[in-house]
C-alpha atoms as a PDB file:
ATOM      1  CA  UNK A   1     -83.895  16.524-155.441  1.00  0.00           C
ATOM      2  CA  UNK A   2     -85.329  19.031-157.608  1.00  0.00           C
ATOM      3  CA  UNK A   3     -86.792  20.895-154.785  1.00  0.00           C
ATOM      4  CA  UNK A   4     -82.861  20.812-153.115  1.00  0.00           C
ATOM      5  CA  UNK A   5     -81.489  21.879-156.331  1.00  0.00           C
ATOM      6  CA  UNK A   6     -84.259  24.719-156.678  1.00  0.00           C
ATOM      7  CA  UNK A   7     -83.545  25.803-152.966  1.00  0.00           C
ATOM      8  CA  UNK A   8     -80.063  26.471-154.031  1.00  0.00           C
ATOM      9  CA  UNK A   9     -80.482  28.302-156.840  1.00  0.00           C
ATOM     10  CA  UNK A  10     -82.381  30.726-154.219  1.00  0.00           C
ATOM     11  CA  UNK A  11     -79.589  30.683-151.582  1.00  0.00           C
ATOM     12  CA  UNK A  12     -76.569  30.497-154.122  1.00  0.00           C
ATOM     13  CA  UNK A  13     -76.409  34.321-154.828  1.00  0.00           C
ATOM     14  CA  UNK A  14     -76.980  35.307-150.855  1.00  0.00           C
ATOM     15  CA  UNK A  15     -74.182  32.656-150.698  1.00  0.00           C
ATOM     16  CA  UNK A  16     -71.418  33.762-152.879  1.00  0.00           C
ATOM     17  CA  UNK A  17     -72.199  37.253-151.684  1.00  0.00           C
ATOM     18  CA  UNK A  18     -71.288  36.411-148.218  1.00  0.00           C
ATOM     19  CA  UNK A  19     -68.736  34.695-149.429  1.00  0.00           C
ATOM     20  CA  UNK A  20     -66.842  36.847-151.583  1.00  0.00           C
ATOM     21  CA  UNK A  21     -67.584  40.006-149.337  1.00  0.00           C
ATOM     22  CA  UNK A  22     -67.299  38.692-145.751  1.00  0.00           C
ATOM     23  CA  UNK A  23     -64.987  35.378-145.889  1.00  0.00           C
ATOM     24  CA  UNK A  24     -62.931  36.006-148.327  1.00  0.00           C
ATOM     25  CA  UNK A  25     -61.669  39.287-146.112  1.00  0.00           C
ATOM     26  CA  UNK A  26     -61.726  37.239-143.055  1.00  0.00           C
ATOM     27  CA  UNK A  27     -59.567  34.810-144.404  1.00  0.00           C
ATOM     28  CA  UNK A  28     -57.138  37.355-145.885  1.00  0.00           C
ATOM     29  CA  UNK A  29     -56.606  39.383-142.834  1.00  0.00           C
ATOM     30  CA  UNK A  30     -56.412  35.789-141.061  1.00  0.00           C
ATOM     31  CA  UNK A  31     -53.469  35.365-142.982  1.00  0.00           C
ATOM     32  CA  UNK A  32     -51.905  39.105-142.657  1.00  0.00           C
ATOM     33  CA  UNK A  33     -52.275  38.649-138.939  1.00  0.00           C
ATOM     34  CA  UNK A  34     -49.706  36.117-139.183  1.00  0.00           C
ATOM     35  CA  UNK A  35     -47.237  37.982-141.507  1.00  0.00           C
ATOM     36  CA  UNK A  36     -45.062  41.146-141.633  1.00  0.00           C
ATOM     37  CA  UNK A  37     -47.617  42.920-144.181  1.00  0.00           C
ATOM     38  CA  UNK A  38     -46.570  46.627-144.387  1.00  0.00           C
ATOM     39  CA  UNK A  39     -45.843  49.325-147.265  1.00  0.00           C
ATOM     40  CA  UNK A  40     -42.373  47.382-148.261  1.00  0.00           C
ATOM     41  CA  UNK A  41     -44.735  44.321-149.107  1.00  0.00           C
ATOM     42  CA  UNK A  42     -47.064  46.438-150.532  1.00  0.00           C
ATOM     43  CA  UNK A  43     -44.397  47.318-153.088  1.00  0.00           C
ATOM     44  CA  UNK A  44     -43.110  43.507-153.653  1.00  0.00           C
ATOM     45  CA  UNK A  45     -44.490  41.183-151.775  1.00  0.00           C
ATOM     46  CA  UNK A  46     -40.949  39.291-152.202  1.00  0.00           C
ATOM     47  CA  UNK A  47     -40.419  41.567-148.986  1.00  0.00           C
ATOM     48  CA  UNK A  48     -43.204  39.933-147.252  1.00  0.00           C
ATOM     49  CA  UNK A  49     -42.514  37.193-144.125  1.00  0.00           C
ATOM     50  CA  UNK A  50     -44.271  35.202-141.965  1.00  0.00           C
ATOM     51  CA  UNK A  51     -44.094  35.824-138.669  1.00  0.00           C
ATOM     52  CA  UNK A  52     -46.982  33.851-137.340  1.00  0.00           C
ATOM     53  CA  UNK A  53     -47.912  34.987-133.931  1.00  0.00           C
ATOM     54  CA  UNK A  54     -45.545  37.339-133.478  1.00  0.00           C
ATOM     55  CA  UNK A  55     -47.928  40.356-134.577  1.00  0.00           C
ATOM     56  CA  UNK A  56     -50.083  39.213-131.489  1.00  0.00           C
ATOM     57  CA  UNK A  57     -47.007  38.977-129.168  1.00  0.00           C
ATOM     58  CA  UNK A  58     -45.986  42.770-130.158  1.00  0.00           C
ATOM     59  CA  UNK A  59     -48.974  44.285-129.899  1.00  0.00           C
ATOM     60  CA  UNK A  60     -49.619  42.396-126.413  1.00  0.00           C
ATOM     61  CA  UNK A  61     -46.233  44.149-125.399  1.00  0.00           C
ATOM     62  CA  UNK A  62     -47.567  47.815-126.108  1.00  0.00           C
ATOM     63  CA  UNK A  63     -48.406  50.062-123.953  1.00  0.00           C
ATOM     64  CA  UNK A  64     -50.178  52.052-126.146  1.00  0.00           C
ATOM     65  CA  UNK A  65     -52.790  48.571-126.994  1.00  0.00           C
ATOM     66  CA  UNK A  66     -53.238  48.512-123.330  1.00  0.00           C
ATOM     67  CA  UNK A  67     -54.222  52.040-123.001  1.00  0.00           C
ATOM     68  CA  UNK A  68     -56.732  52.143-125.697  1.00  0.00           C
ATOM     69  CA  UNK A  69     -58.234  48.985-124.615  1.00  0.00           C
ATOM     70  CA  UNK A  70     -58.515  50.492-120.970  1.00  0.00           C
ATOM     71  CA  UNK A  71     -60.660  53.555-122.389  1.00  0.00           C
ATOM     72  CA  UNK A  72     -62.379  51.452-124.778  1.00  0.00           C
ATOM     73  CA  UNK A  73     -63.536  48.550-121.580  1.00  0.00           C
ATOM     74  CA  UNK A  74     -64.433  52.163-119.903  1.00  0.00           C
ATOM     75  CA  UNK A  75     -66.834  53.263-122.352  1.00  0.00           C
ATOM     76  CA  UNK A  76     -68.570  50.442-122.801  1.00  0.00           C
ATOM     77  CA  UNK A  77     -68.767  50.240-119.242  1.00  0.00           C
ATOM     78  CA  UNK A  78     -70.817  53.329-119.099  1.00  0.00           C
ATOM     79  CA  UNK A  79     -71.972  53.606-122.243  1.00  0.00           C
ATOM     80  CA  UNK A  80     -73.939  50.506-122.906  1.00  0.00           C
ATOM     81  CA  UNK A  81     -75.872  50.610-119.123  1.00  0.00           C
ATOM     82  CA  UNK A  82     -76.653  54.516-120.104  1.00  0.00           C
ATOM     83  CA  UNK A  83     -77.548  53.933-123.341  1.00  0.00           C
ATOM     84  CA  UNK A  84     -80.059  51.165-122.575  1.00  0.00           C
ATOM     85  CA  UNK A  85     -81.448  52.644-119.489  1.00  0.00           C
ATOM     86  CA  UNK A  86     -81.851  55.907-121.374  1.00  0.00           C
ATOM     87  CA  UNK A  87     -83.471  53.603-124.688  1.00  0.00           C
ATOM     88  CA  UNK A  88     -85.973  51.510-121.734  1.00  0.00           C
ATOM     89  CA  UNK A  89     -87.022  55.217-120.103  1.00  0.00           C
ATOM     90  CA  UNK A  90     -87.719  56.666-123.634  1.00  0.00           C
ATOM     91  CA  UNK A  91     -89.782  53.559-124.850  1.00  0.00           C
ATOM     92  CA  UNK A  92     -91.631  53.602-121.550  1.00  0.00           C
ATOM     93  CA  UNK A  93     -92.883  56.701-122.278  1.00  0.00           C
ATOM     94  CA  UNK A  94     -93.910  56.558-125.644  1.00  0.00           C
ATOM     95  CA  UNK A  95     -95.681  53.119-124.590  1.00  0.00           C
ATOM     96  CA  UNK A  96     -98.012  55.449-122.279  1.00  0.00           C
ATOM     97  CA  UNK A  97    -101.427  56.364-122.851  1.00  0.00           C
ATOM     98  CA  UNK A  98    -100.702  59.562-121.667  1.00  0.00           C
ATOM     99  CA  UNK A  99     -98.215  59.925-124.688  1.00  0.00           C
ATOM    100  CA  UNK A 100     -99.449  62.330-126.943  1.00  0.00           C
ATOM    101  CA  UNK A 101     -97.770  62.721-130.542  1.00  0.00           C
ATOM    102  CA  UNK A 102     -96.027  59.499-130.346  1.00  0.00           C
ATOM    103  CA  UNK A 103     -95.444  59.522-133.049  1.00  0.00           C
ATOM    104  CA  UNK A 104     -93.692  62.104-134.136  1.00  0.00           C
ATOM    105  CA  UNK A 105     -91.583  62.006-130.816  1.00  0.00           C
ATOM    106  CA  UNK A 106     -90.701  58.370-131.980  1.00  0.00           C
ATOM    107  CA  UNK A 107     -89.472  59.751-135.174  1.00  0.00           C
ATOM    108  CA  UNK A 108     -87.736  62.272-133.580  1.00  0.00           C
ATOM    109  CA  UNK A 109     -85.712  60.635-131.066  1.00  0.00           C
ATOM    110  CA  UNK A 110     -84.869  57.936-133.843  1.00  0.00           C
ATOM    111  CA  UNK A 111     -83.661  60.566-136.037  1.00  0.00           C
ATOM    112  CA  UNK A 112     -80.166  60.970-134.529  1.00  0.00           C
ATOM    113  CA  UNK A 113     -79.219  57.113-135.113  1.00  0.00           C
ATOM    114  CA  UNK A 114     -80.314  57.899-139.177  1.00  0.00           C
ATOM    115  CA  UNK A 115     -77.971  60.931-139.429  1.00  0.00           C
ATOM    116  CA  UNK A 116     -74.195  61.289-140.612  1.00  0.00           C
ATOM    117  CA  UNK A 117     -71.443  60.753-137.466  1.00  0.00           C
ATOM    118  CA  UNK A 118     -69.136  62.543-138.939  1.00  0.00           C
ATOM    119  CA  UNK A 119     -72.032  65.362-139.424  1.00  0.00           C
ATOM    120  CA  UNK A 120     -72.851  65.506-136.119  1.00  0.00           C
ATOM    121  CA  UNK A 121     -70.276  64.946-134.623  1.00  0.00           C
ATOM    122  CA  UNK A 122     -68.891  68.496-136.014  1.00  0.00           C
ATOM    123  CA  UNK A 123     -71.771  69.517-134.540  1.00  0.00           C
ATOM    124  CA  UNK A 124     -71.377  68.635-131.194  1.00  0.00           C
ATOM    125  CA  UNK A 125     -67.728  69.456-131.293  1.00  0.00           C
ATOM    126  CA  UNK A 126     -69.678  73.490-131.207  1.00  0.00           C
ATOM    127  CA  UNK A 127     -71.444  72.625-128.197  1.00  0.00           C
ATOM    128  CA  UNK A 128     -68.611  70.929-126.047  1.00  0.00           C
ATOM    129  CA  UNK A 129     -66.599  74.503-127.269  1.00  0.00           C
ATOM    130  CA  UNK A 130     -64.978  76.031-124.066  1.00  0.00           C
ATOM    131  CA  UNK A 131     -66.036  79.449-124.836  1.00  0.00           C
ATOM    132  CA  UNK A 132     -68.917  79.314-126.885  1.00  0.00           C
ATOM    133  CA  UNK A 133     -70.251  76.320-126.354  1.00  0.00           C
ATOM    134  CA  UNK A 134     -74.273  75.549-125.284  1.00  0.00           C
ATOM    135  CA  UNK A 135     -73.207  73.387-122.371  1.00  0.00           C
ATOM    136  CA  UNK A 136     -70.430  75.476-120.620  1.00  0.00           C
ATOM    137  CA  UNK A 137     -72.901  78.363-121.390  1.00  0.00           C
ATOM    138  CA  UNK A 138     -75.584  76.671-119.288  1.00  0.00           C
ATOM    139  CA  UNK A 139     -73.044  75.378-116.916  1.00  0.00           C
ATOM    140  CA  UNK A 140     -72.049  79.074-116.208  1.00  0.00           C
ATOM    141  CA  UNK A 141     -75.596  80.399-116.072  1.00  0.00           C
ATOM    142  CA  UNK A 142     -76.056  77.967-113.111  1.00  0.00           C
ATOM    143  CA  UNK A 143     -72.702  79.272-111.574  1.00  0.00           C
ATOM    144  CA  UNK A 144     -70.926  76.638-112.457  1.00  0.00           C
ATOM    145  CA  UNK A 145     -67.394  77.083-113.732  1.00  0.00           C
ATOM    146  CA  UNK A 146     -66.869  75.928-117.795  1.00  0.00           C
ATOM    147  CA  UNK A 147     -65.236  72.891-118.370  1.00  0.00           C
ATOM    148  CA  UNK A 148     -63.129  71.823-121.142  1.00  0.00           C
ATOM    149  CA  UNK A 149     -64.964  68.851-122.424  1.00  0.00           C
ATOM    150  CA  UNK A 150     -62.483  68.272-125.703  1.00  0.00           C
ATOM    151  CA  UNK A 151     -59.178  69.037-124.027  1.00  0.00           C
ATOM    152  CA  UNK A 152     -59.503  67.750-120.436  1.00  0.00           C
ATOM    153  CA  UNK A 153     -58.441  64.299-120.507  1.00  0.00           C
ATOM    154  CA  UNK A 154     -60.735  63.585-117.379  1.00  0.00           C
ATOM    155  CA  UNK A 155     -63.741  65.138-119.181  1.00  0.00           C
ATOM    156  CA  UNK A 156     -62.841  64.182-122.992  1.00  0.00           C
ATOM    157  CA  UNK A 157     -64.058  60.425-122.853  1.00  0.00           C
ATOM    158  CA  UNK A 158     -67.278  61.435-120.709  1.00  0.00           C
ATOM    159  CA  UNK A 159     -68.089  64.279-123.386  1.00  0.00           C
ATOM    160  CA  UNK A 160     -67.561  61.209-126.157  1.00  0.00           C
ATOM    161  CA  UNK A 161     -69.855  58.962-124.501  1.00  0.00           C
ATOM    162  CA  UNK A 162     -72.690  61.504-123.936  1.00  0.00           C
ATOM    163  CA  UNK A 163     -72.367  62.064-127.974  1.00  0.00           C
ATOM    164  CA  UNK A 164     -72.595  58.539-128.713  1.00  0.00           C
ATOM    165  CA  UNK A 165     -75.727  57.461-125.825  1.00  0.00           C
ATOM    166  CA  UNK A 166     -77.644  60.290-127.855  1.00  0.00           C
ATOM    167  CA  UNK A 167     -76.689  59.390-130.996  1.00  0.00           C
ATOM    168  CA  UNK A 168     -77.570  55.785-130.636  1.00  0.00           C
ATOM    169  CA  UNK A 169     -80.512  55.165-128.198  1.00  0.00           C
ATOM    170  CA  UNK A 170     -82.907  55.313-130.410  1.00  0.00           C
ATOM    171  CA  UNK A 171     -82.296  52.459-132.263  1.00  0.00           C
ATOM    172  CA  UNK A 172     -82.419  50.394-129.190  1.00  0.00           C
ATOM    173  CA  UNK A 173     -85.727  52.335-128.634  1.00  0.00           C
ATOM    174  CA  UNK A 174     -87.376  51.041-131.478  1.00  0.00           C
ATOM    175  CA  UNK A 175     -86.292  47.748-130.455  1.00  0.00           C
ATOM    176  CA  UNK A 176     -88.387  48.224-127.234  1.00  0.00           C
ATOM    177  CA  UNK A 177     -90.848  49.740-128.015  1.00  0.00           C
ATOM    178  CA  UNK A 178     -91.923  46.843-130.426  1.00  0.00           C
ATOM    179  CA  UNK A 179     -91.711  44.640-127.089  1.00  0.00           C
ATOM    180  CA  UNK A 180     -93.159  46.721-124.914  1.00  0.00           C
ATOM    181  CA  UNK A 181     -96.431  46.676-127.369  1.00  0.00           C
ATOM    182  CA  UNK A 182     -96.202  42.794-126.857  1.00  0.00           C
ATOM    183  CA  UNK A 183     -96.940  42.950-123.617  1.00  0.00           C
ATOM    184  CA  UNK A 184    -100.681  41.892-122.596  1.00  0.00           C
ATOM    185  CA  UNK A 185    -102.190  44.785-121.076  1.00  0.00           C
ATOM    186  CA  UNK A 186    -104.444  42.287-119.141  1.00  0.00           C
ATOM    187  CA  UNK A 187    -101.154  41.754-116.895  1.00  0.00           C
ATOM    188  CA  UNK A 188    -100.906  45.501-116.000  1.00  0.00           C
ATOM    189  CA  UNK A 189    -104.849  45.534-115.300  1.00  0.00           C
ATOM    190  CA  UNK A 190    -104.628  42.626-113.105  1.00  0.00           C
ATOM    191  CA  UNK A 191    -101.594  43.976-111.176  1.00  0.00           C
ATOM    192  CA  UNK A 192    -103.126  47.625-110.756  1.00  0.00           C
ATOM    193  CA  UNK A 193    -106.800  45.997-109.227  1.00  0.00           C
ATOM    194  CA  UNK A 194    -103.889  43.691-106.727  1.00  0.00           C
ATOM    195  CA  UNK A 195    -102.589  47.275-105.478  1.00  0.00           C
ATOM    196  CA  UNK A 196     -99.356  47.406-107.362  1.00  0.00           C
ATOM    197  CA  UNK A 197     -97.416  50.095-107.810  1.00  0.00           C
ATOM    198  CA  UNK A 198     -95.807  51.629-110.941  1.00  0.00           C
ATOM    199  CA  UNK A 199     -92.519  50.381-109.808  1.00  0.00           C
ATOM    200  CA  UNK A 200     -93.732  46.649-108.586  1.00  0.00           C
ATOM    201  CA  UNK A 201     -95.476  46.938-112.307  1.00  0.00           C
ATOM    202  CA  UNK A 202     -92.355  47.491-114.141  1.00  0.00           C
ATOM    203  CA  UNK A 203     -89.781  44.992-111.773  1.00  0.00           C
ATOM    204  CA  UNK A 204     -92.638  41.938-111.534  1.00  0.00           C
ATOM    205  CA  UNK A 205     -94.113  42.713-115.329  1.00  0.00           C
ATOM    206  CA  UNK A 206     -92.430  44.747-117.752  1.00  0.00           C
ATOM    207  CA  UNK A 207     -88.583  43.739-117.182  1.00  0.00           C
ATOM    208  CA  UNK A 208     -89.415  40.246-117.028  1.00  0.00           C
ATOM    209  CA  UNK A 209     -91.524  40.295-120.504  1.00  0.00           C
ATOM    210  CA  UNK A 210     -88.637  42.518-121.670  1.00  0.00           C
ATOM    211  CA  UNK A 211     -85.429  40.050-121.294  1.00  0.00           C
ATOM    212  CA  UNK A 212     -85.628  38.709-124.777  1.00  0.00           C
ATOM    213  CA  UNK A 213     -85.640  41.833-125.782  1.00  0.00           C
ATOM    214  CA  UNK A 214     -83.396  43.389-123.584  1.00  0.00           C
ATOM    215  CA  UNK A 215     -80.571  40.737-124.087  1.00  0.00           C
ATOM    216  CA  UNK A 216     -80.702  41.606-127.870  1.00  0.00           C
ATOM    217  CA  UNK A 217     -80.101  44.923-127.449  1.00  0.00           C
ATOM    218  CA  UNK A 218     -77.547  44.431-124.724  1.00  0.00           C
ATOM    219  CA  UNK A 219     -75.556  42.595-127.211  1.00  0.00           C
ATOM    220  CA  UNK A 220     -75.828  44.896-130.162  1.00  0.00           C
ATOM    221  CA  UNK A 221     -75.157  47.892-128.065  1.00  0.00           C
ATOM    222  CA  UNK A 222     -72.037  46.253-126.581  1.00  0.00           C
ATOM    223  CA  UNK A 223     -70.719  44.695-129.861  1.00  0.00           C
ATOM    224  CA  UNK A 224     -71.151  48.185-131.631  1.00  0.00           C
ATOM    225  CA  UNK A 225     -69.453  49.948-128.185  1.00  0.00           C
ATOM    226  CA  UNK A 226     -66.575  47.630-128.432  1.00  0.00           C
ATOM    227  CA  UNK A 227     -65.865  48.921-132.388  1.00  0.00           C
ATOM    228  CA  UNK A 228     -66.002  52.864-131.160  1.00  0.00           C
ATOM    229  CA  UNK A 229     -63.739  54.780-133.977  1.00  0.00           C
ATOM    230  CA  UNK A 230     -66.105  57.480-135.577  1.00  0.00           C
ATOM    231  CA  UNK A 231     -66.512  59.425-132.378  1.00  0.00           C
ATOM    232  CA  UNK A 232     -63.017  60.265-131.109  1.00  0.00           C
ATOM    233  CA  UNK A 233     -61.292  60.509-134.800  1.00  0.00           C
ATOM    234  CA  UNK A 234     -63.999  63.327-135.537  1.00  0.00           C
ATOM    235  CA  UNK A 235     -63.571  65.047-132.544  1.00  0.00           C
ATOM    236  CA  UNK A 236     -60.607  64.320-130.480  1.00  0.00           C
ATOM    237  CA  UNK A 237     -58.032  62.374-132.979  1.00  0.00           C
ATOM    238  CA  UNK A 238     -57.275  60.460-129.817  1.00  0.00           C
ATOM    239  CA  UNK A 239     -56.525  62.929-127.627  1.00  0.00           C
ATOM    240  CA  UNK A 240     -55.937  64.896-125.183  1.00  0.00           C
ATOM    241  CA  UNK A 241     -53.492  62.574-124.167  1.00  0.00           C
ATOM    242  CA  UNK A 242     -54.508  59.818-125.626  1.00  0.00           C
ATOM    243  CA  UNK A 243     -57.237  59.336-123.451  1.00  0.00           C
ATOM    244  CA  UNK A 244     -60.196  58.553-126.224  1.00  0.00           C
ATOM    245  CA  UNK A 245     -57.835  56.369-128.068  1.00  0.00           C
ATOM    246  CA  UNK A 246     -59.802  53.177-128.752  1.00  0.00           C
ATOM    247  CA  UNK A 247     -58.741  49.489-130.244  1.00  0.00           C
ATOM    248  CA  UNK A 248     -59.708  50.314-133.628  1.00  0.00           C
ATOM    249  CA  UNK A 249     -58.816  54.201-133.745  1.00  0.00           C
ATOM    250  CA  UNK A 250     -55.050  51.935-132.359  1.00  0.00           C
ATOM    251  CA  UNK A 251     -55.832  50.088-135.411  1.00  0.00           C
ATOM    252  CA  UNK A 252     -56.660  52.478-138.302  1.00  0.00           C
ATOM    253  CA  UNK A 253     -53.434  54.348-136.969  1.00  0.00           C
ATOM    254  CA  UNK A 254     -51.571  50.869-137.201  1.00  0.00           C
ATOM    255  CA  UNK A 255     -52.470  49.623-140.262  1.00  0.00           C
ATOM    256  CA  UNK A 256     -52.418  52.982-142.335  1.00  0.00           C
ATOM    257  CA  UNK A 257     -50.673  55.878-140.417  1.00  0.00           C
ATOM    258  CA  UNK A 258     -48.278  53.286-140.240  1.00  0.00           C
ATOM    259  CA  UNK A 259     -48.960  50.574-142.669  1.00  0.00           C
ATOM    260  CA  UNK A 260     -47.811  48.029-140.778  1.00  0.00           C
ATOM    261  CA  UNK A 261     -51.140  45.931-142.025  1.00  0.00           C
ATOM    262  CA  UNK A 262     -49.997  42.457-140.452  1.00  0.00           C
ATOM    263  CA  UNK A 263     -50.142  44.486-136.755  1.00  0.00           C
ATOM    264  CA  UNK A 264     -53.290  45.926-137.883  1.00  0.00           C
ATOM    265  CA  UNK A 265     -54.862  42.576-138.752  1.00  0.00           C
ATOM    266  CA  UNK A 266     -53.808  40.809-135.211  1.00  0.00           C
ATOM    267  CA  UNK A 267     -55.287  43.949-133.568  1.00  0.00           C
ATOM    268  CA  UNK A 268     -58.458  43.663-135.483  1.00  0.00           C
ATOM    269  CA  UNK A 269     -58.671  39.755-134.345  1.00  0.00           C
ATOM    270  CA  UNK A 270     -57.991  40.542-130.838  1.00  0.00           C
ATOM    271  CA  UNK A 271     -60.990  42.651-130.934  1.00  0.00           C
ATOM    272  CA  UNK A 272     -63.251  40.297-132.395  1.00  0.00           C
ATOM    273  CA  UNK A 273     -62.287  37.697-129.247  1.00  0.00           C
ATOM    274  CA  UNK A 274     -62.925  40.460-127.044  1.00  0.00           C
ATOM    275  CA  UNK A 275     -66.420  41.151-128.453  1.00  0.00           C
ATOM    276  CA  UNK A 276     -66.625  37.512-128.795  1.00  0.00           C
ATOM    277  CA  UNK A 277     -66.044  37.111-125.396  1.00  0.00           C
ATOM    278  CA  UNK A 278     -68.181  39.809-124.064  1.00  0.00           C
ATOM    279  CA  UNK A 279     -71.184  38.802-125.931  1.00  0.00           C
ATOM    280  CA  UNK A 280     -71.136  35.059-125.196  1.00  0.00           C
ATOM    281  CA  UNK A 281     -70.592  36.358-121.267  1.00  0.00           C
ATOM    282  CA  UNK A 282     -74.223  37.875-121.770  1.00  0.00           C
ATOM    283  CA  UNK A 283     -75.443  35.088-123.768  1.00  0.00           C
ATOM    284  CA  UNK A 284     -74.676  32.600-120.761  1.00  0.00           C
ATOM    285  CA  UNK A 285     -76.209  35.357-118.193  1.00  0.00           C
ATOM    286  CA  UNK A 286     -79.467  35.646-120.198  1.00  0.00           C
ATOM    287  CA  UNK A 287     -79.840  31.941-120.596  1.00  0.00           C
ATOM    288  CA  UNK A 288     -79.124  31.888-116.394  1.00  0.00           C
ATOM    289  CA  UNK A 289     -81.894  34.400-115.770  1.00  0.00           C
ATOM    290  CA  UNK A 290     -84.278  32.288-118.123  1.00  0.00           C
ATOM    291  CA  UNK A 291     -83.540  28.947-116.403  1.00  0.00           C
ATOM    292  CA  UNK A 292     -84.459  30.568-112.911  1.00  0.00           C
END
């Protein structure tokens, strides 16, 4: 008993933490899902009703839900695959022996995922510029005609996801490039004296050691896709034609452009089922690949 009651003394602050920070918010927007919670309840909350699932059914009914959620599924779509293949390539390489400075080039490529969004983002917003931007420049140089990465709306949501693959691979990087170093080298010895090439190395060796570690990051990468907002709110507000409109940018507008909070709240819950989804989907698939 005294060891029980000791244990939660330890775990009782971590506890009520979570609690008071995470469940108790839940909870609350639980409940504002199921109401009419806007800036006239805000005022009196005499004006507030409940209107149970009839946030859900409204927001199910507009167009506008549908069309974020359409470039949101289309970003993560790319995204995540770039983003990880670009993560695997750059960990491969640092895992070389013919890597020289590793170090610092691990630093380096980590530093983007470290730095302000809304900083860089800015930033970037210079080089996707029509006129004097670094890429159209180059573009141009090559003979190429400029393109108008920010104001196209078939180029704005590729020009979004090339900002956010560089800004977060190299968290995922770090990730395996722990893994990679896990790997006995006595497998890669053993396959190069067989004859095998680089690539047979990598498909027969490396991915296979790697799927732990490559499910993880599959599921942080997609779960973090899923909640884009930073990216098009810096640099597009949405636009051009709503085309980089995600759920949550739908929701932050909904809940306070709008204030209608109750929407909000059933939009932020629909998201969380369709990460939820999503993420047991590749929990199921990586448990598949396991048992074969």
């Amino acid at each position: 008993m005294n060891e029980q009651r000791a244990a939660w003394t330890f775990v009782a602050p971590a506890l009520f933490i979570i609690g008071a920070f995470f469940l108790v918010p839940v909870l609350a927007a639980l409940v504002l899902s199921l109401t009419d919670f806007d800036l006239y309840a805000l005022a009196d909350l005499r004006n507030l009703r409940w209107v149970w699932l009839g946030n859900y059914i409204d927001v199910l009914k507009t167009p506008l839900f549908w069309k974020s959620l359409g470039n949101t599924l289309y970003f993560v779509a790319v995204g995540v695959p770039l983003s990880i293949a670009l993560s695997l390539g750059a960990a491969l390489l640092l895992d070389s022996k013919l890597a020289r400075f590793a170090g610092f080039f691990r630093t380096a490529l980590f530093a983007p995922v470290v730095t302000t969004v809304v900083a860089v983002a800015v930033i970037w917003r210079y080089l996707f510029h029509t006129r004097y931007g670094v890429l159209n420049y180059v573009l141009q140089t090559l003979g190429l005609p400029a393109i108008d990465w920010l104001g196209d709306p078939h180029w704005s949501m590729p020009a979004i996801i090339l900002f956010a693959v560089w800004k977060n691979f190299g968290y995922n990087m770090i990730i395996l490039l722990a893994a990679l170093q896990g790997v006995p080298r006595e497998l890669y010895e053993a396959a190069r004296i067989d004859g095998a090439s680089f690539v047979q190395r990598i498909r027969h060796i490396t991915l296979p050691m790697l799927r732990p570690a490559l499910l993880l990051v599959s599921i942080i990468t997609v779960s973090g896709y899923f909640q884009l907002f930073a990216e098009p709110y810096v640099m597009t507000r949405g636009d051009p034609l709503q085309s980089t409109m995600s759920v949550l940018y739908f929701m932050y507008q909904e809940g306070f452009t709008w204030w209608s909070l109750g929407r909000a709240s059933a939009i932020a819950f629909l998201l969380f089922l369709l990460i939820l989804a999503a993420t047991t989907l590749l929990l199921r698939w990586g448990r598949r690949k396991e048992a074969l």
